[in-house]
PDB file of N, CA and C in Angstrom:
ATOM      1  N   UNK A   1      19.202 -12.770  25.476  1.00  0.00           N
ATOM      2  CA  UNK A   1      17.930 -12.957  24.827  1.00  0.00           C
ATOM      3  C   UNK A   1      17.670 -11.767  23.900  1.00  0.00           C
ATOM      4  N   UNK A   2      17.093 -11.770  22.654  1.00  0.00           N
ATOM      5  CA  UNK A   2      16.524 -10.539  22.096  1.00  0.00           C
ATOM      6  C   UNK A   2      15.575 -10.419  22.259  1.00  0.00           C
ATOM      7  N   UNK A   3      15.311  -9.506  21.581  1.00  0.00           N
ATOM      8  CA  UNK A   3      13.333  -8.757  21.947  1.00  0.00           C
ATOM      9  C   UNK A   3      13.207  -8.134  20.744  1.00  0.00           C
ATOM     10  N   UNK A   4      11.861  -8.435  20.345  1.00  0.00           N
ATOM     11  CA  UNK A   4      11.413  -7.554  19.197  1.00  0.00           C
ATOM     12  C   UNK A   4      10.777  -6.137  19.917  1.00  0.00           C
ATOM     13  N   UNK A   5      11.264  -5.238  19.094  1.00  0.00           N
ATOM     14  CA  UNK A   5      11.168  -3.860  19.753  1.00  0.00           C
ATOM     15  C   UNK A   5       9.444  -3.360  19.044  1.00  0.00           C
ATOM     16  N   UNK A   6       9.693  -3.250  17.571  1.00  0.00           N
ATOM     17  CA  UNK A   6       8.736  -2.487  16.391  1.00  0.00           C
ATOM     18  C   UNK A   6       8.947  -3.821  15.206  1.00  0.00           C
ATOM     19  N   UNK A   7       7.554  -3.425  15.121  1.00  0.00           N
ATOM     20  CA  UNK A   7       7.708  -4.082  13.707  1.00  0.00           C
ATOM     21  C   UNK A   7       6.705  -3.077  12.606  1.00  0.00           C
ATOM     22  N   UNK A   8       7.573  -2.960  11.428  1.00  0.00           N
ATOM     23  CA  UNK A   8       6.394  -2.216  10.296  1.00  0.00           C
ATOM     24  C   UNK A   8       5.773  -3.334   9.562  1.00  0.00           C
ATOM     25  N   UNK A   9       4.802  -2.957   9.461  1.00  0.00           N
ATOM     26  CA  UNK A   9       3.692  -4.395   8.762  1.00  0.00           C
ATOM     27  C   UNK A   9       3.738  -3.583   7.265  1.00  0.00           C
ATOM     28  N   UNK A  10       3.217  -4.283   6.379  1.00  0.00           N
ATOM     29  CA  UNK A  10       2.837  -3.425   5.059  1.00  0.00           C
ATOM     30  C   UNK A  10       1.796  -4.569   4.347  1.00  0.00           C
ATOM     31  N   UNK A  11       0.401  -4.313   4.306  1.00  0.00           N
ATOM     32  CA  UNK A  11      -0.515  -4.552   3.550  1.00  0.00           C
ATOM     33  C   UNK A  11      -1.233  -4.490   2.572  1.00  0.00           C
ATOM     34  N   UNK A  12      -1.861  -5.062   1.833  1.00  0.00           N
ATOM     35  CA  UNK A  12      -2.834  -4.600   0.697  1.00  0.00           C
ATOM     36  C   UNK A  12      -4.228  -5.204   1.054  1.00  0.00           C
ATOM     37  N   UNK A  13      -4.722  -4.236   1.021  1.00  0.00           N
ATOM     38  CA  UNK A  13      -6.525  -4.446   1.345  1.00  0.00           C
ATOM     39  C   UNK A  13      -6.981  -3.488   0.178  1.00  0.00           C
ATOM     40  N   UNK A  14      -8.105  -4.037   0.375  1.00  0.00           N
ATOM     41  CA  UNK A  14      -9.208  -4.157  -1.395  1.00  0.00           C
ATOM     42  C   UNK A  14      -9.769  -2.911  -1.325  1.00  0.00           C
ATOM     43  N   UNK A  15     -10.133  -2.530  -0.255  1.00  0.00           N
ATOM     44  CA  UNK A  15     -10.843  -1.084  -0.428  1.00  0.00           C
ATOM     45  C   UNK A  15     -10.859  -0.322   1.271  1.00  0.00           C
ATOM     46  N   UNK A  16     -11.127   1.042   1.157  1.00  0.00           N
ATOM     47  CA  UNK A  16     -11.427   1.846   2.529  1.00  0.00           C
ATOM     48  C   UNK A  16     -11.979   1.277   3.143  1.00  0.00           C
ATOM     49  N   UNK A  17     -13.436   0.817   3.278  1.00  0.00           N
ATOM     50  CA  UNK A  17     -13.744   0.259   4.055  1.00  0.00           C
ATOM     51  C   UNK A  17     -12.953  -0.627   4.796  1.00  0.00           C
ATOM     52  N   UNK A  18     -12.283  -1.601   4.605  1.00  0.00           N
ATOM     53  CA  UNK A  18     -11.323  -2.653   4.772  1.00  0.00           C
ATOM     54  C   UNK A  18      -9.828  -2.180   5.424  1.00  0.00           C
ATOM     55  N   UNK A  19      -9.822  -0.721   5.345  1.00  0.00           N
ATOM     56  CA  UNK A  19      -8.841  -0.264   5.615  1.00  0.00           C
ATOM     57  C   UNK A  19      -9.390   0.558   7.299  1.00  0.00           C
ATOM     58  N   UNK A  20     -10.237   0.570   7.208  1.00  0.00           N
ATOM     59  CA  UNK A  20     -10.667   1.171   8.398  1.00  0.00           C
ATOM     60  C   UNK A  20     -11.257   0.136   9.431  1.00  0.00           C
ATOM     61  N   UNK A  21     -11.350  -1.209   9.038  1.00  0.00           N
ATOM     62  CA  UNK A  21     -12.034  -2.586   9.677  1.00  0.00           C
ATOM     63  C   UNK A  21      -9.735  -2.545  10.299  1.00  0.00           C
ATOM     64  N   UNK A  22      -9.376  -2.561   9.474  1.00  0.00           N
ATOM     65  CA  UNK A  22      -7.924  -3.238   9.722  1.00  0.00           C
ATOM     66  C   UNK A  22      -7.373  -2.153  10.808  1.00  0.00           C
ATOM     67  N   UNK A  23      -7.957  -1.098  11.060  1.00  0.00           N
ATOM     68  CA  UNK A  23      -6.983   0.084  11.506  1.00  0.00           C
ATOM     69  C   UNK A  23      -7.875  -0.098  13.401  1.00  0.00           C
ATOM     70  N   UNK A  24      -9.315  -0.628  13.451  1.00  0.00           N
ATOM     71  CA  UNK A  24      -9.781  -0.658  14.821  1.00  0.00           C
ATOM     72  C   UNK A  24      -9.241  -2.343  14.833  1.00  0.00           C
ATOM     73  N   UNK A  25      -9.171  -2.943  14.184  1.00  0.00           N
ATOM     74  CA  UNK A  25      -8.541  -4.364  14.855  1.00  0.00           C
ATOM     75  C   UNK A  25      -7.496  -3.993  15.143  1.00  0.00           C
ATOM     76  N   UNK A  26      -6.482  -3.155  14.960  1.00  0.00           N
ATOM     77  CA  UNK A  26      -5.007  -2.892  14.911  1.00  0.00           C
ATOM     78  C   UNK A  26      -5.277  -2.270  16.481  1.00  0.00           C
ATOM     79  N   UNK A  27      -5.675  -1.555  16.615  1.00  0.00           N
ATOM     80  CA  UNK A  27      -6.247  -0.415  17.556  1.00  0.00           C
ATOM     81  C   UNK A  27      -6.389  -1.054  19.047  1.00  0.00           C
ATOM     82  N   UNK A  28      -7.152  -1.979  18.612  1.00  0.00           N
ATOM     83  CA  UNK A  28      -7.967  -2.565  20.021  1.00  0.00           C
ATOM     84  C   UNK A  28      -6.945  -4.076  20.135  1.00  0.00           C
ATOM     85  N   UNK A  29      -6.297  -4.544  19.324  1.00  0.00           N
ATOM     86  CA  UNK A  29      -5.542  -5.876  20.330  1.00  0.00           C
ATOM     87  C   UNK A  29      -4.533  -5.563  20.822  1.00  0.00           C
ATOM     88  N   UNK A  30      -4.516  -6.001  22.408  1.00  0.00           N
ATOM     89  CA  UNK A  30      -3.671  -5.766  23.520  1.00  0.00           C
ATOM     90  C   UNK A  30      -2.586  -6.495  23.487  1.00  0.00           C
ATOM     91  N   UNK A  31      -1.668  -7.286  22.346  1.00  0.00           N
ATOM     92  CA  UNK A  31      -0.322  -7.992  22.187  1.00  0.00           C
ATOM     93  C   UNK A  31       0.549  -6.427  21.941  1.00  0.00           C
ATOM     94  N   UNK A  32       0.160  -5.528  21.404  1.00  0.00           N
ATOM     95  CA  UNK A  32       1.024  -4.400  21.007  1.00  0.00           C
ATOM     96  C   UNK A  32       0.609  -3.200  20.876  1.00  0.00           C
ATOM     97  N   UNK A  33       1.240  -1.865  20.607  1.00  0.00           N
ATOM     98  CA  UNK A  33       0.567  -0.688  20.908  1.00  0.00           C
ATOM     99  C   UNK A  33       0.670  -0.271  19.327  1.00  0.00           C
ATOM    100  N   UNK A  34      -0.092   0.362  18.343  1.00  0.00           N
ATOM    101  CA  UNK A  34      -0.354   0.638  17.285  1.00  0.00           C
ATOM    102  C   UNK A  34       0.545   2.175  16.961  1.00  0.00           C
ATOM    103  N   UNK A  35       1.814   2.425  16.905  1.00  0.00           N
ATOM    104  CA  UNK A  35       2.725   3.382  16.855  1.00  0.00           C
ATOM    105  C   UNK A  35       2.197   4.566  16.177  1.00  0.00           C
ATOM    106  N   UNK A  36       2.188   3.640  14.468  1.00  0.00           N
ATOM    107  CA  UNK A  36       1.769   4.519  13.366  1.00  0.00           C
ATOM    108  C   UNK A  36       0.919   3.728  12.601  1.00  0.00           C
ATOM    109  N   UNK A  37       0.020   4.813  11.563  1.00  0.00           N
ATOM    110  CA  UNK A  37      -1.017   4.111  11.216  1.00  0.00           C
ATOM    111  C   UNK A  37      -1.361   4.890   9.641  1.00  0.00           C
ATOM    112  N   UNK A  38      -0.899   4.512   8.686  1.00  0.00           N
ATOM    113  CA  UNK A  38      -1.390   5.474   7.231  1.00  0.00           C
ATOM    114  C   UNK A  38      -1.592   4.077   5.970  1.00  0.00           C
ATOM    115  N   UNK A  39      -2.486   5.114   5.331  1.00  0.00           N
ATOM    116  CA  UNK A  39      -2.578   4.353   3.761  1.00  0.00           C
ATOM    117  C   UNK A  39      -2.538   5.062   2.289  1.00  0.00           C
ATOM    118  N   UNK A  40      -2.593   4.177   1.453  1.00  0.00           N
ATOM    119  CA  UNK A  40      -2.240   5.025   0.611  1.00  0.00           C
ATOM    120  C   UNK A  40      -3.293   4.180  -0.747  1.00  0.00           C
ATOM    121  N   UNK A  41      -3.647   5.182  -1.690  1.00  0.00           N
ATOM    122  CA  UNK A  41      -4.508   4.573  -2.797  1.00  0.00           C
ATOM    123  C   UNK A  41      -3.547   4.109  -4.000  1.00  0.00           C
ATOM    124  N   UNK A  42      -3.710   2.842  -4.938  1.00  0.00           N
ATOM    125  CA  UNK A  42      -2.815   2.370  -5.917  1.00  0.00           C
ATOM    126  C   UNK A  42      -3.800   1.836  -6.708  1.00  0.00           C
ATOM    127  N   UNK A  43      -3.120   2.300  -7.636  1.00  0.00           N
ATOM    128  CA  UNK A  43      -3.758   1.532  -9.389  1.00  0.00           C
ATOM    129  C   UNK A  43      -3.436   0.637  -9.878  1.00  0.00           C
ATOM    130  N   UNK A  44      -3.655   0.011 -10.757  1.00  0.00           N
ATOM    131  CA  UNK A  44      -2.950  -1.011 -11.487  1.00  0.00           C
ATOM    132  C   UNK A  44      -3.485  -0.511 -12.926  1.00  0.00           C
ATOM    133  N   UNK A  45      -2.661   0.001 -13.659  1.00  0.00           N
ATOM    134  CA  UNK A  45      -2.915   0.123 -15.213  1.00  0.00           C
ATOM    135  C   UNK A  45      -2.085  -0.526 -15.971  1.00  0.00           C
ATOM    136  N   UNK A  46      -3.224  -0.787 -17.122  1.00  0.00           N
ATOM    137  CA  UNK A  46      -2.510  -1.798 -18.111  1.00  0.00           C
ATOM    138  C   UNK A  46      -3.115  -0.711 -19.226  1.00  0.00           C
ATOM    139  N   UNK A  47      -1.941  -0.579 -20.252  1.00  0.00           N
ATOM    140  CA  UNK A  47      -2.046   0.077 -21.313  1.00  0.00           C
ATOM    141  C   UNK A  47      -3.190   1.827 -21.310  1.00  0.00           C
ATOM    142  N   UNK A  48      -1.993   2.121 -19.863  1.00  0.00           N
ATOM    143  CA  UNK A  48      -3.329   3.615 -19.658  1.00  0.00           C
ATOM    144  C   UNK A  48      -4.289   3.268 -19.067  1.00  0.00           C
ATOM    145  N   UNK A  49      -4.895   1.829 -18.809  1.00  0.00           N
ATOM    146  CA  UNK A  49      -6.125   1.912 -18.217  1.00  0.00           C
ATOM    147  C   UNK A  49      -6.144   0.944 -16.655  1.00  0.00           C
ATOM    148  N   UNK A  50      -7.115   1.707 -15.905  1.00  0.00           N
ATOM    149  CA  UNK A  50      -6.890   1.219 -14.775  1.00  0.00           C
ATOM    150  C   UNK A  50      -8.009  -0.403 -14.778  1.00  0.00           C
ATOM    151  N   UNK A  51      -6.973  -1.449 -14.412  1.00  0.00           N
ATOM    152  CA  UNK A  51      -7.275  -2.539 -14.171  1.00  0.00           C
ATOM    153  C   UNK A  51      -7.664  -3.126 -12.774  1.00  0.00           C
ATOM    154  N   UNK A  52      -7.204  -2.140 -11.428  1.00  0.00           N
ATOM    155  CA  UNK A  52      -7.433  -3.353 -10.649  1.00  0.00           C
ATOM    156  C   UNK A  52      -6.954  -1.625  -9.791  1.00  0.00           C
ATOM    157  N   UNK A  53      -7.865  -2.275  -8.662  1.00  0.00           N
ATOM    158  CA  UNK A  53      -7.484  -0.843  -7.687  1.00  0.00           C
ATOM    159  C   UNK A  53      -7.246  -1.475  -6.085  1.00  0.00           C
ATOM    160  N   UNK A  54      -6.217  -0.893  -5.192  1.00  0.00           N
ATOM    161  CA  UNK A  54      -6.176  -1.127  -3.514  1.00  0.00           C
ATOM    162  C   UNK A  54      -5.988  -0.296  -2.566  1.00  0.00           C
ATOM    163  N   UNK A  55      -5.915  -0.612  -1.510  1.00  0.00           N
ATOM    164  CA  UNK A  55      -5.122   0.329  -0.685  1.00  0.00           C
ATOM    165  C   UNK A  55      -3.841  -0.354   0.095  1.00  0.00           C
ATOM    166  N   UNK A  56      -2.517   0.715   0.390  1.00  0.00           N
ATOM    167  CA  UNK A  56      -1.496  -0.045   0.481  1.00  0.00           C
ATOM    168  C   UNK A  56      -1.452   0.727   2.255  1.00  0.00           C
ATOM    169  N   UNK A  57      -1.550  -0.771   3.430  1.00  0.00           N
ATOM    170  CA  UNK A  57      -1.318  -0.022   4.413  1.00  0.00           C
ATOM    171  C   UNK A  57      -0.148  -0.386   4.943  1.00  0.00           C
ATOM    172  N   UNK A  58       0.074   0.576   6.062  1.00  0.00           N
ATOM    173  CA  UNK A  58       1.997   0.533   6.944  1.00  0.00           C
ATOM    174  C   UNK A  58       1.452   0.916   8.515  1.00  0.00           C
ATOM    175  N   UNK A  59       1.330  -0.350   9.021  1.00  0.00           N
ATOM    176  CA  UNK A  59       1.276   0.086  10.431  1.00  0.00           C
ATOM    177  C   UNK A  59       2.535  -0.310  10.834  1.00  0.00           C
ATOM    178  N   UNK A  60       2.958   0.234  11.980  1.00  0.00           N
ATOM    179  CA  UNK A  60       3.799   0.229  12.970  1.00  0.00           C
ATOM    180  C   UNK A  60       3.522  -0.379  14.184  1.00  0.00           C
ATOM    181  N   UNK A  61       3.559  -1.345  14.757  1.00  0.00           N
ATOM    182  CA  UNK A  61       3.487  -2.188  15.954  1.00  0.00           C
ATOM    183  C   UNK A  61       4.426  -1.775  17.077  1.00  0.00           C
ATOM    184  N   UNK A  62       4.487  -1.902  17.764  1.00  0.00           N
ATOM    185  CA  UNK A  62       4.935  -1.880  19.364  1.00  0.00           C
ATOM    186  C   UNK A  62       5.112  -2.982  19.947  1.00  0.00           C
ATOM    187  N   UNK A  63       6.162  -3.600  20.356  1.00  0.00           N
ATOM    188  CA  UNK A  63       6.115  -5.051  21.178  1.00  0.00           C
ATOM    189  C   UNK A  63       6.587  -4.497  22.994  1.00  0.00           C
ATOM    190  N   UNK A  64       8.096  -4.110  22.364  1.00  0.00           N
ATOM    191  CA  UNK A  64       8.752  -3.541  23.594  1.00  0.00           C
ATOM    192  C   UNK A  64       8.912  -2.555  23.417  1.00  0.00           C
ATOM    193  N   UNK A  65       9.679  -1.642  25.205  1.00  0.00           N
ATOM    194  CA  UNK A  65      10.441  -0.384  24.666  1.00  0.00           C
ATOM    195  C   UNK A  65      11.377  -0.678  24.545  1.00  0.00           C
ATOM    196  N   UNK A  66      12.931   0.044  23.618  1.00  0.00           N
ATOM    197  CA  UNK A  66      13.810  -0.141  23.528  1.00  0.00           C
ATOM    198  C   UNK A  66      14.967  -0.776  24.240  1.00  0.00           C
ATOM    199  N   UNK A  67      14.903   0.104  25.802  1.00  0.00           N
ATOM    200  CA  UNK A  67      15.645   0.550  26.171  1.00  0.00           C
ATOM    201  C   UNK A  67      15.156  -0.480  27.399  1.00  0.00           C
ATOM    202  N   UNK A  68      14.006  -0.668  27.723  1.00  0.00           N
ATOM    203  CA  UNK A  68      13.342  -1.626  28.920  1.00  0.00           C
ATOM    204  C   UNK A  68      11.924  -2.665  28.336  1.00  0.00           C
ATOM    205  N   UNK A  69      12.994  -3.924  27.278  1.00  0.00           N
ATOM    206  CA  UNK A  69      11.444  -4.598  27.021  1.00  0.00           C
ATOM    207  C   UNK A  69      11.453  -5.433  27.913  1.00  0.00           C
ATOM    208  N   UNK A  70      10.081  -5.934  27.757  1.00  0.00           N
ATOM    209  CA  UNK A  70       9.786  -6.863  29.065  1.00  0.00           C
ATOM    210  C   UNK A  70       8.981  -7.748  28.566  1.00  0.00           C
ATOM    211  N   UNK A  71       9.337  -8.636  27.426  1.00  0.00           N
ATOM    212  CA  UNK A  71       8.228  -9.388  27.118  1.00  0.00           C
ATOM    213  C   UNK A  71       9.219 -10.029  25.302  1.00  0.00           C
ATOM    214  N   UNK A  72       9.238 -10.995  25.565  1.00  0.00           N
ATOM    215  CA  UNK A  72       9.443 -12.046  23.902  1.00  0.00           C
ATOM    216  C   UNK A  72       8.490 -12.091  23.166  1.00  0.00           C
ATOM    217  N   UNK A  73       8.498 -12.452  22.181  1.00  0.00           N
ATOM    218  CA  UNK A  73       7.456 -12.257  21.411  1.00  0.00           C
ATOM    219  C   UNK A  73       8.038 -13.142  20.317  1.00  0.00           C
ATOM    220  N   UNK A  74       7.259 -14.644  19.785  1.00  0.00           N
ATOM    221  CA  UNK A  74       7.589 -15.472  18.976  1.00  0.00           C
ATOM    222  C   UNK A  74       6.804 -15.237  17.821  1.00  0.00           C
ATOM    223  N   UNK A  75       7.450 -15.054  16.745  1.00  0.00           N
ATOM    224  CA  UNK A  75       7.315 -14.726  15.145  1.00  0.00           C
ATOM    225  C   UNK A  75       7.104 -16.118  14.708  1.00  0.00           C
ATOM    226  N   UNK A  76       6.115 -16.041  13.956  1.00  0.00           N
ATOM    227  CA  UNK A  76       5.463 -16.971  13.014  1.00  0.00           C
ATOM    228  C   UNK A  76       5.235 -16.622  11.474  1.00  0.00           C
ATOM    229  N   UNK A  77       5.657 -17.187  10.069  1.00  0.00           N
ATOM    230  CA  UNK A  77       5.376 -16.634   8.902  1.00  0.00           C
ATOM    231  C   UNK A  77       4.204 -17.963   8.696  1.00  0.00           C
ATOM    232  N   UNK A  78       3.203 -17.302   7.962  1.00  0.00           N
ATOM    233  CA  UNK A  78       2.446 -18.378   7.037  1.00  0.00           C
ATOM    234  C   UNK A  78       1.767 -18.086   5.460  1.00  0.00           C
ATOM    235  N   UNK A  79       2.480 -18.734   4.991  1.00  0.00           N
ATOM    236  CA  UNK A  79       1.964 -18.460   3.550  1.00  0.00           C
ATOM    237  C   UNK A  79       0.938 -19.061   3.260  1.00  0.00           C
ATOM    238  N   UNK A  80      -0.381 -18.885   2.332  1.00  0.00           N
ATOM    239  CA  UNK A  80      -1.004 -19.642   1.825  1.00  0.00           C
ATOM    240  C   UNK A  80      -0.719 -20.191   0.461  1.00  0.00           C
ATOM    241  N   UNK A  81      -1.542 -21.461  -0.280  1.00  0.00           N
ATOM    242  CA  UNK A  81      -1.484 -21.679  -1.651  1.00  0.00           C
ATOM    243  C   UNK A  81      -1.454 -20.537  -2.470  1.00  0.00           C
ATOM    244  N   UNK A  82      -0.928 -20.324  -3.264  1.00  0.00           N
ATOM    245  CA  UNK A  82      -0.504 -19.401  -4.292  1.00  0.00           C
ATOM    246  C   UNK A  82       0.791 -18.348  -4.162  1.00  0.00           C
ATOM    247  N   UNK A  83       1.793 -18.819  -2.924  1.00  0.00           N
ATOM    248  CA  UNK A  83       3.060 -17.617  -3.293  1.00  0.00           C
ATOM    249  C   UNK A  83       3.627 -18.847  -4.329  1.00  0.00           C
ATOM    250  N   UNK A  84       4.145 -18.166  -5.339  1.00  0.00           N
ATOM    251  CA  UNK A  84       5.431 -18.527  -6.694  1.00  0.00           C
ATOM    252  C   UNK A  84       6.069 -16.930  -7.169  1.00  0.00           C
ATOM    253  N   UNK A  85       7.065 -17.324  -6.899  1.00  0.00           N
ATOM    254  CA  UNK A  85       8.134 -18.617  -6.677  1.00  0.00           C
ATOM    255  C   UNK A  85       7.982 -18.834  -5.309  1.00  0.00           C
ATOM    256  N   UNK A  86       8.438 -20.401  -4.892  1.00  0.00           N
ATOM    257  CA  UNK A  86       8.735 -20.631  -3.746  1.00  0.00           C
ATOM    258  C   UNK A  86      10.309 -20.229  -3.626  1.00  0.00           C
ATOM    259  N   UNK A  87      10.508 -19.190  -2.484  1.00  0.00           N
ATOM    260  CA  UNK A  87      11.555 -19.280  -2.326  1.00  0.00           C
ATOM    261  C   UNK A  87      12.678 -20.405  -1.701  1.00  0.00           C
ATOM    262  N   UNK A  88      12.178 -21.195  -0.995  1.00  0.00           N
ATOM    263  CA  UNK A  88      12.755 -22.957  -0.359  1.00  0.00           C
ATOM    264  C   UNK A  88      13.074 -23.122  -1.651  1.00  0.00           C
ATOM    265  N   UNK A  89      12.551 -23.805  -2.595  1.00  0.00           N
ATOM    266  CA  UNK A  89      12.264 -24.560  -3.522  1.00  0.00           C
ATOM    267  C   UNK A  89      13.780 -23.547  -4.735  1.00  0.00           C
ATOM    268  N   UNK A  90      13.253 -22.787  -5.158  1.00  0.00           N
ATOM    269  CA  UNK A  90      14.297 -22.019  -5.765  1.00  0.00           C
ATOM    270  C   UNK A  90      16.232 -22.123  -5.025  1.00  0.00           C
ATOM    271  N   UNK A  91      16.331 -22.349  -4.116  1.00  0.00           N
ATOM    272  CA  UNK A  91      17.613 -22.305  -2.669  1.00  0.00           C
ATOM    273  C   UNK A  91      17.704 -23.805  -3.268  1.00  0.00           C
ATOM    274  N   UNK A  92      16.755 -24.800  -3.562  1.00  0.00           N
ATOM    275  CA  UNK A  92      17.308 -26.347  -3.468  1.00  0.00           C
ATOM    276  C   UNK A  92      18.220 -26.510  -4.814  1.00  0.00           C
ATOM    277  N   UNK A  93      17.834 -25.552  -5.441  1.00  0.00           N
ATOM    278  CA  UNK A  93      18.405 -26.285  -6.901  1.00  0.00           C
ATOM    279  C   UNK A  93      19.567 -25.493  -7.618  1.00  0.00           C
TER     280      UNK A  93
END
């Protein structure tokens, strides 16, 4: 059987506030232990000027320990309307 050990997440949230709502939800659910926890500020400039601003976060999750996990853990992806390219779709043709 495998086991997921760690997983690094990597997010974009709109502002601090939002980054600190994401860091006590991270904090407080009992599926995993919150390893590591940082963010970082990003711009978006177009022609020198800043267009669009976020914050980019990287938590670190905990499922098992390495060496003694004790617990599976089933992975789920879900995209909403708007990823393009589809990657399926691109593979068919």
């Amino acid at each position: 059987m495998n086991y997921i050990t760690q997983v690094v997440e990597t997010i974009r949230v709109p502002n601090v506030n939002e980054v600190e709502k994401l860091h006590k939800e991270l904090k407080d659910d009992n599926r995993f232990e919150l390893k590591k926890f940082e963010y970082s500020h990003k711009d978006v400039k177009q022609k020198g000027e800043i267009i669009d601003e976020y914050e980019l976060v990287k938590a670190t999750l905990v499922f098992n320990l390495e060496k003694e996990p004790t617990s599976s853990v089933d992975i789920e992806f879900t995209v909403e309307d708007g990823f393009f390219p589809s990657p399926i779709e691109q593979e068919a043709n």
